[in-house]
Protein backbone atom coordinates (compact mmCIF):
# COMPACT_ATOMS: atom_id res chain seq x y z
CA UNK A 1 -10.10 -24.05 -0.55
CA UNK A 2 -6.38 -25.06 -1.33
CA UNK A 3 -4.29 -26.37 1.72
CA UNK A 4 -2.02 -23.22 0.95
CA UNK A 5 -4.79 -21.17 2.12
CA UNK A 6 -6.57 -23.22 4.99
CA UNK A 7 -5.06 -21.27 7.77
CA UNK A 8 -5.06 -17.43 9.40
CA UNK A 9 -7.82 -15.74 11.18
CA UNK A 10 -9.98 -14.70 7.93
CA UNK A 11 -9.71 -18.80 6.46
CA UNK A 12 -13.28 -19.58 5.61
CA UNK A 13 -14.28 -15.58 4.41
CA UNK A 14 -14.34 -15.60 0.35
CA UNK A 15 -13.21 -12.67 -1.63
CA UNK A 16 -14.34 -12.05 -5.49
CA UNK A 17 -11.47 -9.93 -6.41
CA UNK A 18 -12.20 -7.71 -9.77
CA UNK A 19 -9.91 -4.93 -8.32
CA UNK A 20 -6.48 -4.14 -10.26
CA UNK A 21 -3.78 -1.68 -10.44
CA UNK A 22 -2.27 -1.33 -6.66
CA UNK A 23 -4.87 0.43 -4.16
CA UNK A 24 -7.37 -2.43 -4.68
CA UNK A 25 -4.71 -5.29 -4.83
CA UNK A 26 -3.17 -4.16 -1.63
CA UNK A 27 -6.42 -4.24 -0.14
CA UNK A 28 -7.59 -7.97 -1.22
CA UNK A 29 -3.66 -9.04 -0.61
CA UNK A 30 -4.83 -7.82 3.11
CA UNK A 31 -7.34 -10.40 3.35
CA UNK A 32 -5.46 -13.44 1.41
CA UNK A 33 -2.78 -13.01 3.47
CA UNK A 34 -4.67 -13.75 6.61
CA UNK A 35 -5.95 -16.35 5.40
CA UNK A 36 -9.41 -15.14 2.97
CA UNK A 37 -9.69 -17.28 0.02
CA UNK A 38 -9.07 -14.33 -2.37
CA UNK A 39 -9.95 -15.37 -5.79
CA UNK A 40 -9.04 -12.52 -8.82
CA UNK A 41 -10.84 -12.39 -11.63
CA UNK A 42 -8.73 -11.74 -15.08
CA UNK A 43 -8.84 -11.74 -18.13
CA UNK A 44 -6.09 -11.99 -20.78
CA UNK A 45 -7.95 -9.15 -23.22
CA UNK A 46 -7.77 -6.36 -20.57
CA UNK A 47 -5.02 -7.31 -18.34
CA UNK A 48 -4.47 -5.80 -15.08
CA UNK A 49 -1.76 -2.82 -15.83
CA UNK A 50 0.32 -4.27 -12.53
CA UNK A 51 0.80 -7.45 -14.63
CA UNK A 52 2.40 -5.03 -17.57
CA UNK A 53 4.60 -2.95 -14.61
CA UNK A 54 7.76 -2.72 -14.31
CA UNK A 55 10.10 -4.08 -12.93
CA UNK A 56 10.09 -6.98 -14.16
CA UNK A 57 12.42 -10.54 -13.20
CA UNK A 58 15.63 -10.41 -14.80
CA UNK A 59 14.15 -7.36 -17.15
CA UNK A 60 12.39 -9.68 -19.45
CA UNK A 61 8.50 -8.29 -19.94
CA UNK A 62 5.69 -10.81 -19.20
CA UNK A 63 2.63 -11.07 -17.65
CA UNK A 64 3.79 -13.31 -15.38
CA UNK A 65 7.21 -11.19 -14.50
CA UNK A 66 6.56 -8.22 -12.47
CA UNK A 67 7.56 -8.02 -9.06
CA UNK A 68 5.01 -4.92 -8.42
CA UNK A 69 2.32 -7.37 -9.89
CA UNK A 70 3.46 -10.64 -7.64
CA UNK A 71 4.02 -8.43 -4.42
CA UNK A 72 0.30 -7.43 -4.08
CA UNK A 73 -0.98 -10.35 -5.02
CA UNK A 74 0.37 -12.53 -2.84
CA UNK A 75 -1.41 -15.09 -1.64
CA UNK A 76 -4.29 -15.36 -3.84
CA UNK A 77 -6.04 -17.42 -6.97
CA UNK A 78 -6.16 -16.00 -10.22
CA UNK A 79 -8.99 -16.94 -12.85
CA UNK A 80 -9.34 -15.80 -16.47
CA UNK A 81 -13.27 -14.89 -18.24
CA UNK A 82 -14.20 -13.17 -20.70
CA UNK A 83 -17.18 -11.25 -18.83
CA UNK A 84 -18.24 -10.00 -22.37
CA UNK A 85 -19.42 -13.46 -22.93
CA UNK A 86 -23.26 -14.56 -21.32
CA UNK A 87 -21.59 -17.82 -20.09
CA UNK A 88 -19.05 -16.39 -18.13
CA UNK A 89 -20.83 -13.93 -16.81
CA UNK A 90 -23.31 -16.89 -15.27
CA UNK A 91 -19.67 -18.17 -14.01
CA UNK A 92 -18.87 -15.40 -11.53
CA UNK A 93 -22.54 -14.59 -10.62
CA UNK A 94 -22.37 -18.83 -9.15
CA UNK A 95 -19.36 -17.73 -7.24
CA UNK A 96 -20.74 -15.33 -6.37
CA UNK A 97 -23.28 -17.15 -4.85
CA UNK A 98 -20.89 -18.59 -2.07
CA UNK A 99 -18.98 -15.53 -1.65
CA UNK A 100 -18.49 -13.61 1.28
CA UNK A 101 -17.45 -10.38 -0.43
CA UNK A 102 -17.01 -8.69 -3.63
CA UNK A 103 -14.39 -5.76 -4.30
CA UNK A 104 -13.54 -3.51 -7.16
CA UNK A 105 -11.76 -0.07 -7.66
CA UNK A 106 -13.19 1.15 -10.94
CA UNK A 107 -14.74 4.13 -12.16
CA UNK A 108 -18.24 4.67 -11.53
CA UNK A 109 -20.67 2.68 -13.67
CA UNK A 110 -17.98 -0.20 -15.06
CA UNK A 111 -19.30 -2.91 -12.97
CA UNK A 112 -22.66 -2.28 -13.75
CA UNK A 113 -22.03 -2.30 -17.58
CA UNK A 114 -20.34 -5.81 -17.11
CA UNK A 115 -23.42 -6.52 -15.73
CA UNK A 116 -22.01 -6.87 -11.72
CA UNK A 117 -23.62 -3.64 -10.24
CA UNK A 118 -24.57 -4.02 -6.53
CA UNK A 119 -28.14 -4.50 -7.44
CA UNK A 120 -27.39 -7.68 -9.85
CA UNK A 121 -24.82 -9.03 -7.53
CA UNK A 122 -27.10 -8.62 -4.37
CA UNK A 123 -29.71 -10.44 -6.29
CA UNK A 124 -28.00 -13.79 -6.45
CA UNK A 125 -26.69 -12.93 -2.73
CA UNK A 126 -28.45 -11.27 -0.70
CA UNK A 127 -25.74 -10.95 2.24
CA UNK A 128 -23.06 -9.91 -0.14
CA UNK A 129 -20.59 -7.08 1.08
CA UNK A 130 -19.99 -5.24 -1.79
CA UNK A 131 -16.68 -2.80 -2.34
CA UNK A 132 -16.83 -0.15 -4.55
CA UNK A 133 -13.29 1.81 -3.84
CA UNK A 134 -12.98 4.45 -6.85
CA UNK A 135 -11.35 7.57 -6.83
CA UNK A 136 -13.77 10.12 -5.48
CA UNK A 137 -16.76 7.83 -5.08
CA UNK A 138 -20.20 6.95 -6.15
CA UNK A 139 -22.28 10.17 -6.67
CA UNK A 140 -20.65 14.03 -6.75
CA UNK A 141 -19.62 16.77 -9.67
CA UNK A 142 -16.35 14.78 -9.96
CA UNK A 143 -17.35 11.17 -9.71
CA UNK A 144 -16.54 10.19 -13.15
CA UNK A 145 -13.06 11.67 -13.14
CA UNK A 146 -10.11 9.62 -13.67
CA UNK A 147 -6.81 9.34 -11.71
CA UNK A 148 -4.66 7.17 -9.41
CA UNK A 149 -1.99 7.87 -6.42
CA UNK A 150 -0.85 11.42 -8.26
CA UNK A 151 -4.17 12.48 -9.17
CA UNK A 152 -4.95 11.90 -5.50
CA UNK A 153 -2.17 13.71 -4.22
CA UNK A 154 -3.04 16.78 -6.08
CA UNK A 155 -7.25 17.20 -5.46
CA UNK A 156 -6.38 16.35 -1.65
CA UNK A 157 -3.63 18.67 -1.27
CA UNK A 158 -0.52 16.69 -0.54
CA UNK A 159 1.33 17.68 -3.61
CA UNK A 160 1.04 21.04 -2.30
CA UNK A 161 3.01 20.19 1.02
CA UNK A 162 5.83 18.31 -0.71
CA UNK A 163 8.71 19.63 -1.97
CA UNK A 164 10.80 22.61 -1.06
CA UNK A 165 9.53 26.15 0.36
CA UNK A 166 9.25 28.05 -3.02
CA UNK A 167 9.66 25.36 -5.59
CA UNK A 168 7.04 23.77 -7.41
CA UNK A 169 5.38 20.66 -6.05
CA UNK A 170 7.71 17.62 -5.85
CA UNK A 171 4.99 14.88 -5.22
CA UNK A 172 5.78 11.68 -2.79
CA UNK A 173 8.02 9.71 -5.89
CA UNK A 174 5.23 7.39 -5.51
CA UNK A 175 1.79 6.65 -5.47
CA UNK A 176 1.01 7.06 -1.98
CA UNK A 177 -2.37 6.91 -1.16
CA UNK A 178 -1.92 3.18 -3.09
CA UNK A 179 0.16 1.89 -0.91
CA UNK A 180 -1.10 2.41 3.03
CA UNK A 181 -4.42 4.77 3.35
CA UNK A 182 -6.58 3.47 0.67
CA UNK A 183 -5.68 -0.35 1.60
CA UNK A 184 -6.04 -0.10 4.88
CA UNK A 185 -9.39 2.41 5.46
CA UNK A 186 -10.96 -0.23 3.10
CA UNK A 187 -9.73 -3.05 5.10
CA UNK A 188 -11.05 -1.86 7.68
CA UNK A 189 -15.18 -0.83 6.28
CA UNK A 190 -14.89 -4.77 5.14
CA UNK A 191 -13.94 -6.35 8.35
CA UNK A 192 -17.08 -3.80 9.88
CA UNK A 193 -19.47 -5.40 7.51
CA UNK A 194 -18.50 -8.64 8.16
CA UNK A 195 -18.94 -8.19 11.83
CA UNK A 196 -22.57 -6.49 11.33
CA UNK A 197 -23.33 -9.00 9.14
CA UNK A 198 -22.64 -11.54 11.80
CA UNK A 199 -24.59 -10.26 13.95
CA UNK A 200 -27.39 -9.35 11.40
CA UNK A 201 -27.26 -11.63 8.38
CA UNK A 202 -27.43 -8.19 6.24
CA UNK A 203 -24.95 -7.63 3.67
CA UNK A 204 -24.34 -3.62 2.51
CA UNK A 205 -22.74 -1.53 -0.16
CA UNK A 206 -19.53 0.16 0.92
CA UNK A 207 -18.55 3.05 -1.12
CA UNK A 208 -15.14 4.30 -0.53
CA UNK A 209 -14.23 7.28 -2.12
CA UNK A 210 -10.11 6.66 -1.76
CA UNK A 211 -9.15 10.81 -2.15
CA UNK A 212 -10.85 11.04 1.37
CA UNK A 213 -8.56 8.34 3.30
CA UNK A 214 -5.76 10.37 1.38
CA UNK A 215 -6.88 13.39 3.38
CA UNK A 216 -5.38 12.05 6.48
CA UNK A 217 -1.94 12.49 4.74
CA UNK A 218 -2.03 16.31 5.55
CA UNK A 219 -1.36 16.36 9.28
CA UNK A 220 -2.26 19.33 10.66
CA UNK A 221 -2.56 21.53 7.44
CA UNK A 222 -6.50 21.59 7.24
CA UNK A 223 -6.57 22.42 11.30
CA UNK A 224 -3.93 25.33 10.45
CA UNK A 225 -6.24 26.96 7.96
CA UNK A 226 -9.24 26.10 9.99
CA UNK A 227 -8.48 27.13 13.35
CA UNK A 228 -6.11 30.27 11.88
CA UNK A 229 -6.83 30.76 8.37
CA UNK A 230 -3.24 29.80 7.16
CA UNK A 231 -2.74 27.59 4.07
CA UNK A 232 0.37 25.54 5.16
CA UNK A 233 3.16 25.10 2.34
CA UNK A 234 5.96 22.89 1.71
CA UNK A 235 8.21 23.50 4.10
CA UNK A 236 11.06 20.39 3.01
CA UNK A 237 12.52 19.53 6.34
CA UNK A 238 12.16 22.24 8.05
CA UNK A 239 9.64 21.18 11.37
CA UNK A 240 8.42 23.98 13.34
CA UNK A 241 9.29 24.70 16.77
CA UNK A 242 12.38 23.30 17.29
CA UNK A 243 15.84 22.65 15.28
CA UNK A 244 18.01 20.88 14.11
CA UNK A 245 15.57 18.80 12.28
CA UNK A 246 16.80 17.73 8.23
CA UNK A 247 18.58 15.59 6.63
CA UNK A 248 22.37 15.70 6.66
CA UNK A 249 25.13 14.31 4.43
CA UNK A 250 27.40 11.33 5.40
CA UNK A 251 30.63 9.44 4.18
CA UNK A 252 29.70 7.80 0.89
CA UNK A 253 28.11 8.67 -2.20
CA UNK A 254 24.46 9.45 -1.59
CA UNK A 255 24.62 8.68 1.66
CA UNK A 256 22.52 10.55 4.15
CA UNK A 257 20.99 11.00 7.84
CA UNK A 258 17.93 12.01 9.04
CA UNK A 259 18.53 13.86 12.69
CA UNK A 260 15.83 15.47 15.12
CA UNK A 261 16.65 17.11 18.16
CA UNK A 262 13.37 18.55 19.29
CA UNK A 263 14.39 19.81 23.26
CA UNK A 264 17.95 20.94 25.23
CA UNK A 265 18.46 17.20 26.08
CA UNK A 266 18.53 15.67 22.89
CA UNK A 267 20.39 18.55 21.80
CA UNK A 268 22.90 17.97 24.04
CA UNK A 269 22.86 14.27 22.76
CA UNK A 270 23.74 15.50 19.38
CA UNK A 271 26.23 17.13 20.60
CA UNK A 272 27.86 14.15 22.38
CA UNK A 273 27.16 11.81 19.14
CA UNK A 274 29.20 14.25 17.10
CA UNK A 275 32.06 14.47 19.79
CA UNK A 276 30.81 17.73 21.29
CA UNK A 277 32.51 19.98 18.38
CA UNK A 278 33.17 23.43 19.14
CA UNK A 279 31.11 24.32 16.00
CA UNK A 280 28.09 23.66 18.18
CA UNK A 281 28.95 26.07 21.23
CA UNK A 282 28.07 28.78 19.53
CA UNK A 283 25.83 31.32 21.73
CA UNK A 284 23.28 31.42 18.59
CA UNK A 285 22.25 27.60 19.73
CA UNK A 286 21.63 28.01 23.26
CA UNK A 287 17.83 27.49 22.94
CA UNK A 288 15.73 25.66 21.21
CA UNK A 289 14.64 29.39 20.11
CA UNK A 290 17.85 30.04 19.23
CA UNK A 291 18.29 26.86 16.95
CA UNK A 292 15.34 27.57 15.26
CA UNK A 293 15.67 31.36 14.08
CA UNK A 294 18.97 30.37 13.70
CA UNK A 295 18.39 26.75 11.82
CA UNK A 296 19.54 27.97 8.24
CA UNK A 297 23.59 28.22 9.68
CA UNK A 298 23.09 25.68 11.92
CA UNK A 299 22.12 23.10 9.23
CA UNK A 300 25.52 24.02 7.57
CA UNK A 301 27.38 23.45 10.71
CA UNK A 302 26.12 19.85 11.58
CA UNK A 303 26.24 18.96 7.17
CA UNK A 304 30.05 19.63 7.96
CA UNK A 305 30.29 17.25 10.85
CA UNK A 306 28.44 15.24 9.48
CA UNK A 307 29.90 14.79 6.35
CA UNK A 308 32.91 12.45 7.30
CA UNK A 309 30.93 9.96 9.51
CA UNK A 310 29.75 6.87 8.80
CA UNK A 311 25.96 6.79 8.56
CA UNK A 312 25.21 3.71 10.45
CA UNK A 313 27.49 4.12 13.78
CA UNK A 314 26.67 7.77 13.75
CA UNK A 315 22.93 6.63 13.98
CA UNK A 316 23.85 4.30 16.46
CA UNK A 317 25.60 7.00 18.68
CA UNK A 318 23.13 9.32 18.53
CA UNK A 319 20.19 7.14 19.15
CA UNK A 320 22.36 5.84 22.44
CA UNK A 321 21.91 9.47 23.27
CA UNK A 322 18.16 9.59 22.71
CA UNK A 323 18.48 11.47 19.47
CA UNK A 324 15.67 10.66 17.08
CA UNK A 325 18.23 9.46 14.32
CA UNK A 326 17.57 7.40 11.25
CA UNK A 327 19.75 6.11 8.44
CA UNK A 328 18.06 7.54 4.57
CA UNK A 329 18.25 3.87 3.41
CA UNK A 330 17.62 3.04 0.21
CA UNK A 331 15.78 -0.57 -1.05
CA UNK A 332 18.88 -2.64 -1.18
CA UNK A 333 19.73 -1.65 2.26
CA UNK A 334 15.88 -2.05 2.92
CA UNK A 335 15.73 -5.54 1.60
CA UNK A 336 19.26 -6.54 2.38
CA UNK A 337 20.63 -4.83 5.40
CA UNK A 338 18.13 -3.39 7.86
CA UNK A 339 18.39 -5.86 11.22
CA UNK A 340 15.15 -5.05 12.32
CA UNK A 341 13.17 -6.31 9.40
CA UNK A 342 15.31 -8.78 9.48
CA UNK A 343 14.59 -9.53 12.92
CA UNK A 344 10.62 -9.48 12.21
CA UNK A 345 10.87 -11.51 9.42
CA UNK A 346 9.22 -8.89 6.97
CA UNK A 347 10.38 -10.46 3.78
CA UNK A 348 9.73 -13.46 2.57
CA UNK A 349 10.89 -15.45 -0.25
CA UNK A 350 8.97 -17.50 -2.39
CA UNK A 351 9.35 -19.87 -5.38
CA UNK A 352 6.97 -17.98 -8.37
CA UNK A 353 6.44 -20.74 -10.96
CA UNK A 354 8.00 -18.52 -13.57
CA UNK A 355 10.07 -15.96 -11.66
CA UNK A 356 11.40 -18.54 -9.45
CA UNK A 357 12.51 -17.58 -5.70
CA UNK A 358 11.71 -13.68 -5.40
CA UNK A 359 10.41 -11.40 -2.50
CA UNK A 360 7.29 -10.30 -1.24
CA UNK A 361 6.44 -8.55 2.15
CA UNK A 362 4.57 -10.33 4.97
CA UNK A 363 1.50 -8.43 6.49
CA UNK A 364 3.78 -5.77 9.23
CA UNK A 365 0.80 -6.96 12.22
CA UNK A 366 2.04 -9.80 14.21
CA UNK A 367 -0.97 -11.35 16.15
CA UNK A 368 -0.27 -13.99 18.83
CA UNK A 369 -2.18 -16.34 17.77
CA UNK A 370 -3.53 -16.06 14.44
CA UNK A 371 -0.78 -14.85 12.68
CA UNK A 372 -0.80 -13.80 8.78
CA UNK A 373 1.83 -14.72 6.48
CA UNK A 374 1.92 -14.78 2.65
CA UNK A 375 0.82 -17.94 1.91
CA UNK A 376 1.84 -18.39 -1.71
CA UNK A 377 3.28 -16.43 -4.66
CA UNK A 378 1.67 -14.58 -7.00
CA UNK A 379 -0.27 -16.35 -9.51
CA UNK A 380 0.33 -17.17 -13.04
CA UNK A 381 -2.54 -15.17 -15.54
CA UNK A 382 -5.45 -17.55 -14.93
CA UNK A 383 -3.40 -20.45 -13.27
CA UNK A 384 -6.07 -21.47 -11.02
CA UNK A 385 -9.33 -21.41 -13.48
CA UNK A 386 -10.04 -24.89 -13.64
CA UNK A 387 -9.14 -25.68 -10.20
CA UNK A 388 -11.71 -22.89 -8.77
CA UNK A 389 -14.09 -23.87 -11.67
CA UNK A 390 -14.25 -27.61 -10.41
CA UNK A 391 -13.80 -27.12 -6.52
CA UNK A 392 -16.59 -24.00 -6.44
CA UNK A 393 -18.84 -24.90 -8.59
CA UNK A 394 -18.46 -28.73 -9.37
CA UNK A 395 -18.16 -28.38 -13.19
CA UNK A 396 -16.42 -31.06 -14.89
CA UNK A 397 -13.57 -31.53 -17.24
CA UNK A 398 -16.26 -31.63 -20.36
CA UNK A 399 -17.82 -28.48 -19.24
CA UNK A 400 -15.17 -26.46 -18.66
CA UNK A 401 -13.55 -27.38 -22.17
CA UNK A 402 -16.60 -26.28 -23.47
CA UNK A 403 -16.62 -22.87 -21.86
CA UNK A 404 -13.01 -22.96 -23.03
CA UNK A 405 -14.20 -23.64 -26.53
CA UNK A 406 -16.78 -20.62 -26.81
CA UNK A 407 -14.01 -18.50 -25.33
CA UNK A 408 -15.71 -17.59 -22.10
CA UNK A 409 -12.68 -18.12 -19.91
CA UNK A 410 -9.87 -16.76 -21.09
């Protein structure tokens, strides 16, 4: 294992990585970043479609150039084969061999036509903990069907609770269940297995079926229509029982706030934060029943006040009043201005051999002791075949020219 990886609570776990696009990556990034020897499996004919993503460093395409790619794959190896060829194929089934863990997010079926089914994989290790993390799982009317974070969104129903009351679905503006449920559920079935494992010596098959994680995403619409028959809609901002609760205008261009006040006392906040304006003595806002029926001209009232005030010190002010109040920041003022990342140390910048210095995010748990971190940037297509080939599986300089030769790792 490379120094750059010798540390964190998972150092000494080995991940064979054939996942791709960006539920999958995040999830192996998970593990690398703590420390798992993560090593990704590539290959220059069928290129992972996060290495062909935009946006790329200075707008230049490459394989080596996007920052969606290098972000969630932080921290890991990369190796090219050609799994079409016999010889490679023998390859990965030896790392296999000392491997902790295997992981994909295909469709039903692929891994077993590369040969690399849980049955041929348990074969050469019998304690393997094997990933399979497509979109609606092994077995099922639907298993084969294809789709990512928008597909999701629409069989689970969270297209359906976005956007405004009346208008047609607005979806998240990204692909959600990629980015936190997915990742993390599978995270978590891994680090299970491991621990049974541990205390067994089995290995096991997890089959994570990523539209049911997405699920979670609907709060409390499948209770509503459970417990009282009601489908819930989109309802944009509006958050029954209590008002104001939206989204208001501030000084700038584009500039916006996002300001709750859910009982008397943080109405009363508002109030103070916005100079206690006569605008908001009105008998109609007397209650927080009041507000509510009342919320359509009441939204009008505060987007007037709030239209001349600066974003940040009116957040500040109201928060001092213990108003739930948050800034609508965009990713410059994400990456660039936000004091509490800052203060966490969320971002980290790291030289790329071909991007040079650019930003990735650090794991957001901060354990005492055993702290994660990403370790290294992104690599290059295949930048660490020769090391992994020679470290893992003691092949030699002549050898791996040969499998070079034939075409089996590239």
């Amino acid at each position: 294992m490379s120094d750059s990886k010798s540390a964190g609570p998972l150092s000494g776990i080995t991940i064979i990585d054939f996942t791709w696009i960006g539920a999958g990556s995040f999830t192996t990034k998970l593990f690398a970043d703590f420390g798992a020897d993560v090593i990704k499996i590539e290959s220059a004919d069928r290129l992972d479609s996060l290495r062909q993503a935009k946006p790329f460093k200075d707008g230049l395409p490459g394989v080596n150039r996007s920052g969606y790619f290098a972000d969630r794959n932080s921290s890991k190896r990369s190796i090219t084969l050609n799994l079409k060829s016999p010889e490679a194929l023998s390859v990965v089934l030896e790392l296999i061999k000392g491997a902790d863990v295997v992981a994909n997010n295909f469709t039903p079926g692929a891994m077993d036509r590369l040969g690399l089914g849980y049955s041929a994989v348990r074969d050469c290790n019998p304690s393997i903990i094997y990933l399979a993390m497509s979109m609606q799982g092994d077995e099922g009317p639907q298993a084969s069907y294809l789709g990512y974070g928008l597909t999701m969104g629409a069989l689970t129903g969270l297209q359906h609770l976005c956007g405004l009351p009346g208008r047609p679905p607005a979806g998240t503006g990204t692909n959600f269940p990629d980015h936190i449920p997915n990742p993390t559920h599978a995270a978590v079935a891994v680090l299970s297995a491991l621990r049974h494992r541990r205390r067994t010596g089995q290995g096991q098959y997890i089959d994570l079926a990523q539209i049911e994680p997405t699920i979670a995403l609907l709060g409390t619409a499948v209770a509503e229509y459970s417990a009282n028959g009601r489908v819930a809609a989109a309802r944009g901002n509006l958050h029954e029982p209590f008002s104001p609760h939206g989204v208001y205008p501030c000084a700038g261009k584009d500039r916006w706030i996002a300001l709750s006040a859910k009982n008397d006392r943080q109405w009363h906040g508002l109030q103070t934060a916005l100079g206690n304006p006569v605008a908001l003595q009105n008998a109609d806002y007397g209650t927080p029943g009041l507000r509510l029926r009342h919320r359509s001209q009441l939204d009008q009232d505060i987007a007037r006040l709030t239209r001349g005030e600066a974003g940040h010190a009116l957040m500040e002010r109201a928060q001092a009043q213990g108003v739930h109040a948050g800034l609508v920041q965009d990713a410059a003022d994400v990456l660039r201005n936000d004091p509490q990342l800052a203060h966490r140390g969320h971002w980290r910048w790291l030289d790329h051999l071909e991007m040079g210095v650019s930003v990735y995010s650090a794991p957001p748990m901060k354990l005492s002791r055993t702290p994660g971190d990403a370790r290294s940037p992104a690599p290059l297509l295949g930048q660490h075949t020769d090391q992994v080939l020679k470290e893992r599986l003691r092949l030699s300089d002549a050898r791996i020219a040969e499998l070079r030769g034939i075409g089996a790792l590239r």
